[in-house]
N, C-alpha and C. Protein backbone atom coordinates (compact mmCIF):
# COMPACT_ATOMS: atom_id res chain seq x y z
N UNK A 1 -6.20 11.25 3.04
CA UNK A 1 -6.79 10.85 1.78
C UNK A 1 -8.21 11.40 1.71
N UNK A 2 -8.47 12.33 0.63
CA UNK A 2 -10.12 12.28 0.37
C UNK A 2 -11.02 11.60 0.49
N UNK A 3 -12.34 11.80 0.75
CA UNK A 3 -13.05 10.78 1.22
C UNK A 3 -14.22 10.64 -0.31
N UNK A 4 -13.26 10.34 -1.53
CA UNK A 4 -13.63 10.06 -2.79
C UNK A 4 -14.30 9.26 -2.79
N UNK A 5 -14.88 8.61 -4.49
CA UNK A 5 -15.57 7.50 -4.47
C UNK A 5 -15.15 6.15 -4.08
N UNK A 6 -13.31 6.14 -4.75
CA UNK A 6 -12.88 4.87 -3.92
C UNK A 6 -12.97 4.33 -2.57
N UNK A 7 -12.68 5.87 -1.89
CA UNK A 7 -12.46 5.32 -0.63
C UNK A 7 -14.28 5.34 0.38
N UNK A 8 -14.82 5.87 -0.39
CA UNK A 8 -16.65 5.14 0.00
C UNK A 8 -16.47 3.84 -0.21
N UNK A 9 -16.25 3.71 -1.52
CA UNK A 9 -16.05 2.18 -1.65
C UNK A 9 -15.75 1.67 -1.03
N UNK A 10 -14.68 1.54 -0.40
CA UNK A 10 -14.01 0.78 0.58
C UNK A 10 -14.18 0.59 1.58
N UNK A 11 -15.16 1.65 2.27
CA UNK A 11 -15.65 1.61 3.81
C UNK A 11 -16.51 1.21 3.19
N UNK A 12 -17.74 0.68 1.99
CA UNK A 12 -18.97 -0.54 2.02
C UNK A 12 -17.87 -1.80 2.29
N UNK A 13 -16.99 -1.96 1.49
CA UNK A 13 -16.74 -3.36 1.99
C UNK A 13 -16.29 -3.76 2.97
N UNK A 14 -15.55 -2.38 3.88
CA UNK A 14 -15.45 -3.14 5.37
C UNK A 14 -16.83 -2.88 6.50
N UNK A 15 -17.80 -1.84 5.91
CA UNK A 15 -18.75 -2.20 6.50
C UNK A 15 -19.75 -3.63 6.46
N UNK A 16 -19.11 -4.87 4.84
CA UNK A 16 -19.65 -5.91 5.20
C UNK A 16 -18.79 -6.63 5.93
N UNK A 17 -18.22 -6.36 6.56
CA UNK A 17 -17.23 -7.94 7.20
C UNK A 17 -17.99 -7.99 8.72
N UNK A 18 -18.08 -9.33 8.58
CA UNK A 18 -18.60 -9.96 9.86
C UNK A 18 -17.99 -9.66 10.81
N UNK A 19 -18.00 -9.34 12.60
CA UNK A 19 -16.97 -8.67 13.15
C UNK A 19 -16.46 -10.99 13.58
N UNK A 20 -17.38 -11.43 13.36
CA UNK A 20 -17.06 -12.88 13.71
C UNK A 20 -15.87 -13.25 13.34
N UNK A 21 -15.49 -12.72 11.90
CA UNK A 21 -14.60 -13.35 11.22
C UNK A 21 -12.93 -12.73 11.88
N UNK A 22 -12.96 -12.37 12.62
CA UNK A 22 -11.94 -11.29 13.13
C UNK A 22 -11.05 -11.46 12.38
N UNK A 23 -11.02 -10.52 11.20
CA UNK A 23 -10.30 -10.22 10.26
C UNK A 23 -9.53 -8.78 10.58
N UNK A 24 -8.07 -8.82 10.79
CA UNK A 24 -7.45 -7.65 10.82
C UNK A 24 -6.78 -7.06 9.38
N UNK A 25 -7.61 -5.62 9.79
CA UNK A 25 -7.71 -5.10 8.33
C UNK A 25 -6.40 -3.82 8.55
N UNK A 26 -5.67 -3.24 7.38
CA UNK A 26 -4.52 -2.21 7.51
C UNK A 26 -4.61 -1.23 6.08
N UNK A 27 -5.12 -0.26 6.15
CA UNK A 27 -4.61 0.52 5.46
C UNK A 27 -3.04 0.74 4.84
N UNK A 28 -3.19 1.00 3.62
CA UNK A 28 -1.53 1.17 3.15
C UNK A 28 -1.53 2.62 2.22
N UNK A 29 -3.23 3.02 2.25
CA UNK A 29 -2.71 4.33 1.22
C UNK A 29 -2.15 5.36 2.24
N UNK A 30 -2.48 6.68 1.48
CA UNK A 30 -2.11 8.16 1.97
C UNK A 30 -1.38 8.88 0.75
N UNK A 31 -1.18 10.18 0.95
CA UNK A 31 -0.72 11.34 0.18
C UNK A 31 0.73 10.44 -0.55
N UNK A 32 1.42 9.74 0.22
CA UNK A 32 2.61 9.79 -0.25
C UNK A 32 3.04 8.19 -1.14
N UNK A 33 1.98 7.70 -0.87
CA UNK A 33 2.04 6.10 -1.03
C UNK A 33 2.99 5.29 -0.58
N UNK A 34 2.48 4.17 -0.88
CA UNK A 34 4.04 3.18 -0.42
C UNK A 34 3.95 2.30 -1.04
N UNK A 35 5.26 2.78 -2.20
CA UNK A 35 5.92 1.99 -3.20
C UNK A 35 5.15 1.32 -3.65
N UNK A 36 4.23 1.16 -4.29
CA UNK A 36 3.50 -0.04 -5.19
C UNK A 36 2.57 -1.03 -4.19
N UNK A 37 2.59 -0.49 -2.80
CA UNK A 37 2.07 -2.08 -1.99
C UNK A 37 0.30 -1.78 -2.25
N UNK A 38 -0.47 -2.82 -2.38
CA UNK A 38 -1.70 -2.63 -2.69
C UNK A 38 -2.34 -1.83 -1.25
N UNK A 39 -3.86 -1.26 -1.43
CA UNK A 39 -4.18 0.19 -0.74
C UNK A 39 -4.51 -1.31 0.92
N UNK A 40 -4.65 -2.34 0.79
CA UNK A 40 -5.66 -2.70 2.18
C UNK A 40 -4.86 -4.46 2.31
N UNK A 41 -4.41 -4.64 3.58
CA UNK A 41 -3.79 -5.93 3.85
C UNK A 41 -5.27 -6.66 4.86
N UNK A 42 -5.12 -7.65 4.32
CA UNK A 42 -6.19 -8.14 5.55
C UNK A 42 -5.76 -9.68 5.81
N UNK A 43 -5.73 -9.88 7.40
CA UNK A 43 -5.57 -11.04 7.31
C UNK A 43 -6.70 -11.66 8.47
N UNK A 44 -6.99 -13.59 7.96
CA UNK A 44 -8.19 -13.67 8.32
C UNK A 44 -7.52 -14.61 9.28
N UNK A 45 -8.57 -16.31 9.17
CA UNK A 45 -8.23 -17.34 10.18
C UNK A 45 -7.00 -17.76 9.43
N UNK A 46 -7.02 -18.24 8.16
CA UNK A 46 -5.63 -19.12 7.84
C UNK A 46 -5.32 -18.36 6.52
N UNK A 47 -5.40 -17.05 6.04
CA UNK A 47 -5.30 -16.70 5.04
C UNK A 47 -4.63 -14.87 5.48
N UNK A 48 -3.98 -14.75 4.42
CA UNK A 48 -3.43 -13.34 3.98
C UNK A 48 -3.62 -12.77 2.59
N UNK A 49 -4.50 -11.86 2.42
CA UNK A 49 -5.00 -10.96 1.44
C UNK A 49 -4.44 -9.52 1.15
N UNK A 50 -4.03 -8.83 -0.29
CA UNK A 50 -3.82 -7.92 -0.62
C UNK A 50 -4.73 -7.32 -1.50
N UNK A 51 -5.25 -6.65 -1.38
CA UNK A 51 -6.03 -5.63 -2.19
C UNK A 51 -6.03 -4.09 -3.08
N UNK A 52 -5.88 -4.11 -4.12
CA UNK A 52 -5.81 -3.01 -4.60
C UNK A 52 -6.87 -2.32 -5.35
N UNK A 53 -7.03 -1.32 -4.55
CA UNK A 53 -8.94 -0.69 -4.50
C UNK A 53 -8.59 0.02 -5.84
N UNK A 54 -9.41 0.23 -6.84
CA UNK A 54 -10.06 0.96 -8.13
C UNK A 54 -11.20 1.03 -8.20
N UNK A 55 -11.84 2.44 -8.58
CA UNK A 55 -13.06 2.30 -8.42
C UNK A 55 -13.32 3.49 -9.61
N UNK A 56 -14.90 2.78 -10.42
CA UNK A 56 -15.18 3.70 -11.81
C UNK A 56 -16.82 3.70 -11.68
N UNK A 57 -16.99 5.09 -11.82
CA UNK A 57 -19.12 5.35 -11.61
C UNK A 57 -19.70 4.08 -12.27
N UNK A 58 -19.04 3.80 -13.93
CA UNK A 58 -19.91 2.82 -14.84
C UNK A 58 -18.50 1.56 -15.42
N UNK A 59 -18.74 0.87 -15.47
CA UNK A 59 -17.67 -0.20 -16.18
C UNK A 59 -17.35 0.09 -17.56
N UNK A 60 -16.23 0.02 -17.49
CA UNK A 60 -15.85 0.45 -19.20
C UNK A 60 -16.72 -1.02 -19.86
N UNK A 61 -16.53 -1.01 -21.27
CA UNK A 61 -17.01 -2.22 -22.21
C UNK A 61 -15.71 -3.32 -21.88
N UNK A 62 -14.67 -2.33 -22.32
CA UNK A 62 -13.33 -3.37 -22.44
C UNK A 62 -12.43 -2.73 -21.65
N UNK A 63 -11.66 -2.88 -21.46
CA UNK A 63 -10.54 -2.29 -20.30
C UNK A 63 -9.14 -3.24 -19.88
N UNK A 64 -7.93 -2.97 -20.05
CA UNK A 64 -6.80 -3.32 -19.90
C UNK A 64 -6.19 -2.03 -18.42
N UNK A 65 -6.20 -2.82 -17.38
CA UNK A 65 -6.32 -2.08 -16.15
C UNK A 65 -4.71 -1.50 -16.24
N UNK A 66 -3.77 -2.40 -17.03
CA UNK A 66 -2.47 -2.23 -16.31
C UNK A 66 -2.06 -0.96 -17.59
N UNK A 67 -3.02 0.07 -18.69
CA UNK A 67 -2.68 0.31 -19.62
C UNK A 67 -2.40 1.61 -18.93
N UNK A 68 -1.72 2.70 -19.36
CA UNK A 68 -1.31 3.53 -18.50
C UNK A 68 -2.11 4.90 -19.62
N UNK A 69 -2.48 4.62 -20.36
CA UNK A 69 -3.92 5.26 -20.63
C UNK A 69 -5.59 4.92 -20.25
N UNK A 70 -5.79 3.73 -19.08
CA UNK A 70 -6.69 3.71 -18.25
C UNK A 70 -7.16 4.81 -17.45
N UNK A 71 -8.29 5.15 -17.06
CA UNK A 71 -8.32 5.95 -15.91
C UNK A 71 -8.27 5.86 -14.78
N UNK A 72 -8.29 4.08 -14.61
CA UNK A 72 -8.14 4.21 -12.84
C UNK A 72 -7.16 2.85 -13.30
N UNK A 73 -6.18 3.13 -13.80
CA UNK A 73 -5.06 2.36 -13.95
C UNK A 73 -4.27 2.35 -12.91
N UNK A 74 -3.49 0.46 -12.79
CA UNK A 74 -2.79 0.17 -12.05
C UNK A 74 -1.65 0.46 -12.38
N UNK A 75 -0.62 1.53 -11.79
CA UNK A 75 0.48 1.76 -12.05
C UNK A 75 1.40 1.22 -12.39
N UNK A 76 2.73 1.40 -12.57
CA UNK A 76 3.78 0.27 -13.13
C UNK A 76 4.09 0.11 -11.63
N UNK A 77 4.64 0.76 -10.39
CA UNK A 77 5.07 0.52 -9.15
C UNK A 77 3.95 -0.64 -8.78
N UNK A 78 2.49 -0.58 -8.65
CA UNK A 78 1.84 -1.26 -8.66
C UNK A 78 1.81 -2.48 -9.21
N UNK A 79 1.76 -2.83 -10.76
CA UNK A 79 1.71 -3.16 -11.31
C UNK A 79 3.17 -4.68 -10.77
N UNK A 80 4.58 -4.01 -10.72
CA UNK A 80 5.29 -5.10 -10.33
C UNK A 80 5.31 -5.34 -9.41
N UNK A 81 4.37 -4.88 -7.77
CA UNK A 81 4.22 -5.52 -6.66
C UNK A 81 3.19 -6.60 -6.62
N UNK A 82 2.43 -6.45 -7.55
CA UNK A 82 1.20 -7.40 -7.73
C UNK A 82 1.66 -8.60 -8.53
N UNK A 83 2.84 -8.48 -9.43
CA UNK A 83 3.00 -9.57 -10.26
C UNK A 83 3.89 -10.07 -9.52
N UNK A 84 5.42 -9.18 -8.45
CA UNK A 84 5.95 -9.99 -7.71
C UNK A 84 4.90 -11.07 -6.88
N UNK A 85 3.92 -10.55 -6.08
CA UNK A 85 3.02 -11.07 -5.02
C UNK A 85 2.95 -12.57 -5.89
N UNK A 86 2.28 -12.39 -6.87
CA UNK A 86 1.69 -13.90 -7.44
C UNK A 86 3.24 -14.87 -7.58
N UNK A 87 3.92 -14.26 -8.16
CA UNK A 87 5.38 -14.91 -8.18
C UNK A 87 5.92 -15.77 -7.05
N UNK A 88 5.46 -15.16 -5.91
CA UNK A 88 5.77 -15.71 -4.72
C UNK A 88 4.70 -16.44 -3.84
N UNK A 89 3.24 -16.52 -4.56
CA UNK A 89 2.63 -17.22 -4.35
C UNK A 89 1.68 -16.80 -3.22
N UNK A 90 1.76 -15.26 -3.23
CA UNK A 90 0.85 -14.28 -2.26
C UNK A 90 -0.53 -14.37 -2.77
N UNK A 91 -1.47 -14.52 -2.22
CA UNK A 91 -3.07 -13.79 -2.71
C UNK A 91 -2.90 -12.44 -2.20
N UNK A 92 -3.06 -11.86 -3.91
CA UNK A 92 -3.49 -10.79 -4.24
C UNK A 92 -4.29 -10.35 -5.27
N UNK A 93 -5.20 -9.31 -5.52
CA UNK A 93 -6.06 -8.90 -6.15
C UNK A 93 -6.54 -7.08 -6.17
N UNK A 94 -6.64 -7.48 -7.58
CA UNK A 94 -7.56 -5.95 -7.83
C UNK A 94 -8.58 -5.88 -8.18
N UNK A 95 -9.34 -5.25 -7.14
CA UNK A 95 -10.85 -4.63 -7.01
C UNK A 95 -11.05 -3.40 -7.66
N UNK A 96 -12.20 -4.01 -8.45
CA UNK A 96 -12.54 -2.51 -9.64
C UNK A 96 -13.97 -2.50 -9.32
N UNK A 97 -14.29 -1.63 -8.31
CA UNK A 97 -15.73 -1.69 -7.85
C UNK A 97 -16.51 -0.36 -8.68
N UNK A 98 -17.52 -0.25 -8.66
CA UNK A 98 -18.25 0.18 -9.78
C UNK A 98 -19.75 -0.05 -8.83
N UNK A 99 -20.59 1.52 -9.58
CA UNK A 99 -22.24 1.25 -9.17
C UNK A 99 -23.00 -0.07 -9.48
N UNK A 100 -22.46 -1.20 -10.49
CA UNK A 100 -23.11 -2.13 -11.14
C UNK A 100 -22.97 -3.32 -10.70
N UNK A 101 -21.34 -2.89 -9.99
CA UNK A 101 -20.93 -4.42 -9.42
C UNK A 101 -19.23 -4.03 -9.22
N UNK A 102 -18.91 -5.31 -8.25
CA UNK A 102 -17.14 -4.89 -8.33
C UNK A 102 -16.43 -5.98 -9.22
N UNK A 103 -15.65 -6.13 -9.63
CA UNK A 103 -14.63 -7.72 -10.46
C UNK A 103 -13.35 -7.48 -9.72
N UNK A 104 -13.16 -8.66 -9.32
CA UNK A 104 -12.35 -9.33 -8.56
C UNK A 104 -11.11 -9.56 -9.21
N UNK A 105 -9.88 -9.33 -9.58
CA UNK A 105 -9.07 -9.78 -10.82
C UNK A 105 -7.71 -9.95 -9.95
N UNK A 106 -7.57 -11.22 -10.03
CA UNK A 106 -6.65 -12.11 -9.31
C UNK A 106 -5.94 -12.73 -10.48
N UNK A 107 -4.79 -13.50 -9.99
CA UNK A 107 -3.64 -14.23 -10.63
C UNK A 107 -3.49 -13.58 -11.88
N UNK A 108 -2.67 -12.58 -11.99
CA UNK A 108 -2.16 -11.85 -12.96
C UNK A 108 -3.09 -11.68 -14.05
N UNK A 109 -4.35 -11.46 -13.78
CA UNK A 109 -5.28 -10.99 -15.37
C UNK A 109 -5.70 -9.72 -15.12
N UNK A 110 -4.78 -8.77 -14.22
CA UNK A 110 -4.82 -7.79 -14.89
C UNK A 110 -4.07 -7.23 -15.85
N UNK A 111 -2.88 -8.05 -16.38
CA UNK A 111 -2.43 -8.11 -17.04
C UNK A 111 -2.78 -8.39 -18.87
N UNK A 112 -4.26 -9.09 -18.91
CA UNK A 112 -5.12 -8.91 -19.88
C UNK A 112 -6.80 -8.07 -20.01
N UNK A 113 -6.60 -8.18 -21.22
CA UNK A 113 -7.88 -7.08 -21.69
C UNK A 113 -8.86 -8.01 -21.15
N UNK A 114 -10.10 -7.35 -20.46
CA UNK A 114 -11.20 -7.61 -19.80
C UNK A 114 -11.82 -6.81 -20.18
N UNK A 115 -13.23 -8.00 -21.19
CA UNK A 115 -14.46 -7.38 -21.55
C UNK A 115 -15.67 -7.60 -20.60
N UNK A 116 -16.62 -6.16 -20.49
CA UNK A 116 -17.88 -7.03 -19.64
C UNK A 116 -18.63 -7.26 -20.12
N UNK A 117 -18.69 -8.13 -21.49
CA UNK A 117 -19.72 -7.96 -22.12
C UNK A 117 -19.06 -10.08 -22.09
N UNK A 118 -18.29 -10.44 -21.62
CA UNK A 118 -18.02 -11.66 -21.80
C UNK A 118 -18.62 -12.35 -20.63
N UNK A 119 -19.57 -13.26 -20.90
CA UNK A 119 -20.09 -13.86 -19.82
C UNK A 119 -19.66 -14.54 -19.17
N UNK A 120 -18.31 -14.79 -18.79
CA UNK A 120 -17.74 -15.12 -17.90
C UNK A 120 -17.38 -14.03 -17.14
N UNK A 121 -17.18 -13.20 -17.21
CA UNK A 121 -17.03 -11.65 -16.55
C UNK A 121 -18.26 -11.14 -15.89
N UNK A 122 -19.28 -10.81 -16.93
CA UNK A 122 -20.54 -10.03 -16.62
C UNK A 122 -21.38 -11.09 -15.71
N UNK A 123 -21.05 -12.28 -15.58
CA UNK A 123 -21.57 -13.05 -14.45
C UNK A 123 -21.03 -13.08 -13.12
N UNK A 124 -19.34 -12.38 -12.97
CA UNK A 124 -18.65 -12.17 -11.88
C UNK A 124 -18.86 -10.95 -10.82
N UNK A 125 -19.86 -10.50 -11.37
CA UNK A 125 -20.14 -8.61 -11.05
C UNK A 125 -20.35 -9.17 -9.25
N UNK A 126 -19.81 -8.63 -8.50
CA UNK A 126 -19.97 -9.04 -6.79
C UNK A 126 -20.29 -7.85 -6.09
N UNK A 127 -20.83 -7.97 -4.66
CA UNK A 127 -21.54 -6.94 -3.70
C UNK A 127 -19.79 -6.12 -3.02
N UNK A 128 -20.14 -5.44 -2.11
CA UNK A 128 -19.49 -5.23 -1.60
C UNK A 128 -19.37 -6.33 -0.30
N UNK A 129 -20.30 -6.96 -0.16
CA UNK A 129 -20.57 -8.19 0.99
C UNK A 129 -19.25 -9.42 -0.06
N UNK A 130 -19.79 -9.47 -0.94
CA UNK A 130 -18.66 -10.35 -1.23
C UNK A 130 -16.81 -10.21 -1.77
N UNK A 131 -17.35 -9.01 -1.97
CA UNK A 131 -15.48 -8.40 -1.91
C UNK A 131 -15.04 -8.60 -0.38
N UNK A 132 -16.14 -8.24 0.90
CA UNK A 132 -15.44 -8.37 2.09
C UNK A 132 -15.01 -10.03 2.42
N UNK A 133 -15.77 -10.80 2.09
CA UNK A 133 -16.20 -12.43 1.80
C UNK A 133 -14.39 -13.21 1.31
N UNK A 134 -14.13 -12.36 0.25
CA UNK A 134 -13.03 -12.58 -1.15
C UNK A 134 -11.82 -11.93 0.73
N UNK A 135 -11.89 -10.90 0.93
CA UNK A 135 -11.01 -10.32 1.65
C UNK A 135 -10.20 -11.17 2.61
N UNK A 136 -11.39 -11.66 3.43
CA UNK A 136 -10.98 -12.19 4.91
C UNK A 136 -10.74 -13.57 4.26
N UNK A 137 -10.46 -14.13 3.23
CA UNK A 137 -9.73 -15.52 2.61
C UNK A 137 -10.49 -16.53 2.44
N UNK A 138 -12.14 -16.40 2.07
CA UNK A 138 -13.06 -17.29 1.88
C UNK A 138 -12.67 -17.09 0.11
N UNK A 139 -12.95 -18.64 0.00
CA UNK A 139 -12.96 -18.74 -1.38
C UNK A 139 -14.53 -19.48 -1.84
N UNK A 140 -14.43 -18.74 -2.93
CA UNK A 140 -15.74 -18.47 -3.93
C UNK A 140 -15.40 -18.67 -5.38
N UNK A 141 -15.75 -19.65 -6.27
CA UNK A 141 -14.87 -20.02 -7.18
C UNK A 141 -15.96 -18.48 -8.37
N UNK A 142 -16.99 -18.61 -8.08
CA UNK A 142 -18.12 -17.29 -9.04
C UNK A 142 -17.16 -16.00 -8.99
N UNK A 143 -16.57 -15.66 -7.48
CA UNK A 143 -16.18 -14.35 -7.53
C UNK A 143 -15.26 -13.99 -8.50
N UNK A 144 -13.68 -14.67 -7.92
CA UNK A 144 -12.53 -13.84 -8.63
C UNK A 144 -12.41 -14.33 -10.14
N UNK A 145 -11.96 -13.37 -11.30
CA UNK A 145 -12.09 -13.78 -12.56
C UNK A 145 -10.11 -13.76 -12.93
């Protein structure tokens, strides 16, 4: 895999994880993918996390992630591993990290239009310290939207 902006991204947020928290972390991308499973599994003390990394220079205004005229759209393969996950009662989430901030978008809202101009949103903007935080199965009710 290129060592693009996503995947910078992604080494800030595992460069925040505490090594305390001994969180075992797994890659799932590469050239060929696999089937829809989100790009990073992590599991912590009593928790299991899925993550699906997106990453954009500036935040759109409005944005519907799952639209397949997005640019860093969640695929349809994607798209029904993430809605199976919640179905079955998995934590999972998509990370749309960005120079401004990342949003956290858990329990099927990526499935709706997300403005950042809604202050419930534009107050969710998180570090890469707290995407690693969100990862290893700490809950933060500010983060995920």
């Amino acid at each position: 895999m290129s060592d693009g902006p996503e995947r910078k991204y992604i080494h800030r947020v595992h460069n925040a994880i505490d090594p305390e928290w001994n969180l075992h972390k797994q890659g799932n991308t590469g050239i060929m993918g696999v089937n829809g499973t989100p790009d990073y599994y992590y599991e912590g003390f009593q928790s299991v996390t899925w993550i699906e990394y997106k990453y954009v220079k500036t935040l759109p205004q409005r944005f519907l992630i799952v639209d397949v005229a997005c640019r860093f759209k969640v695929t349809p393969l994607q798209r029904r591993w993430l809605n199976r996950a919640v179905k079955n009662q998995v934590r999972v989430a998509v990370v749309l990290g960005s120079e401004e901030g990342a949003l956290i978008i858990e329990k099927g809202r990526w499935e709706e239009y997300i403005s950042v101009h809604d202050n419930r949103i534009a107050n969710r903007l998180v570090t890469p310290g707290e995407v690693a935080h969100f990862a290893a199965g700490f809950e933060n009710n500010r983060v995920a939207i």
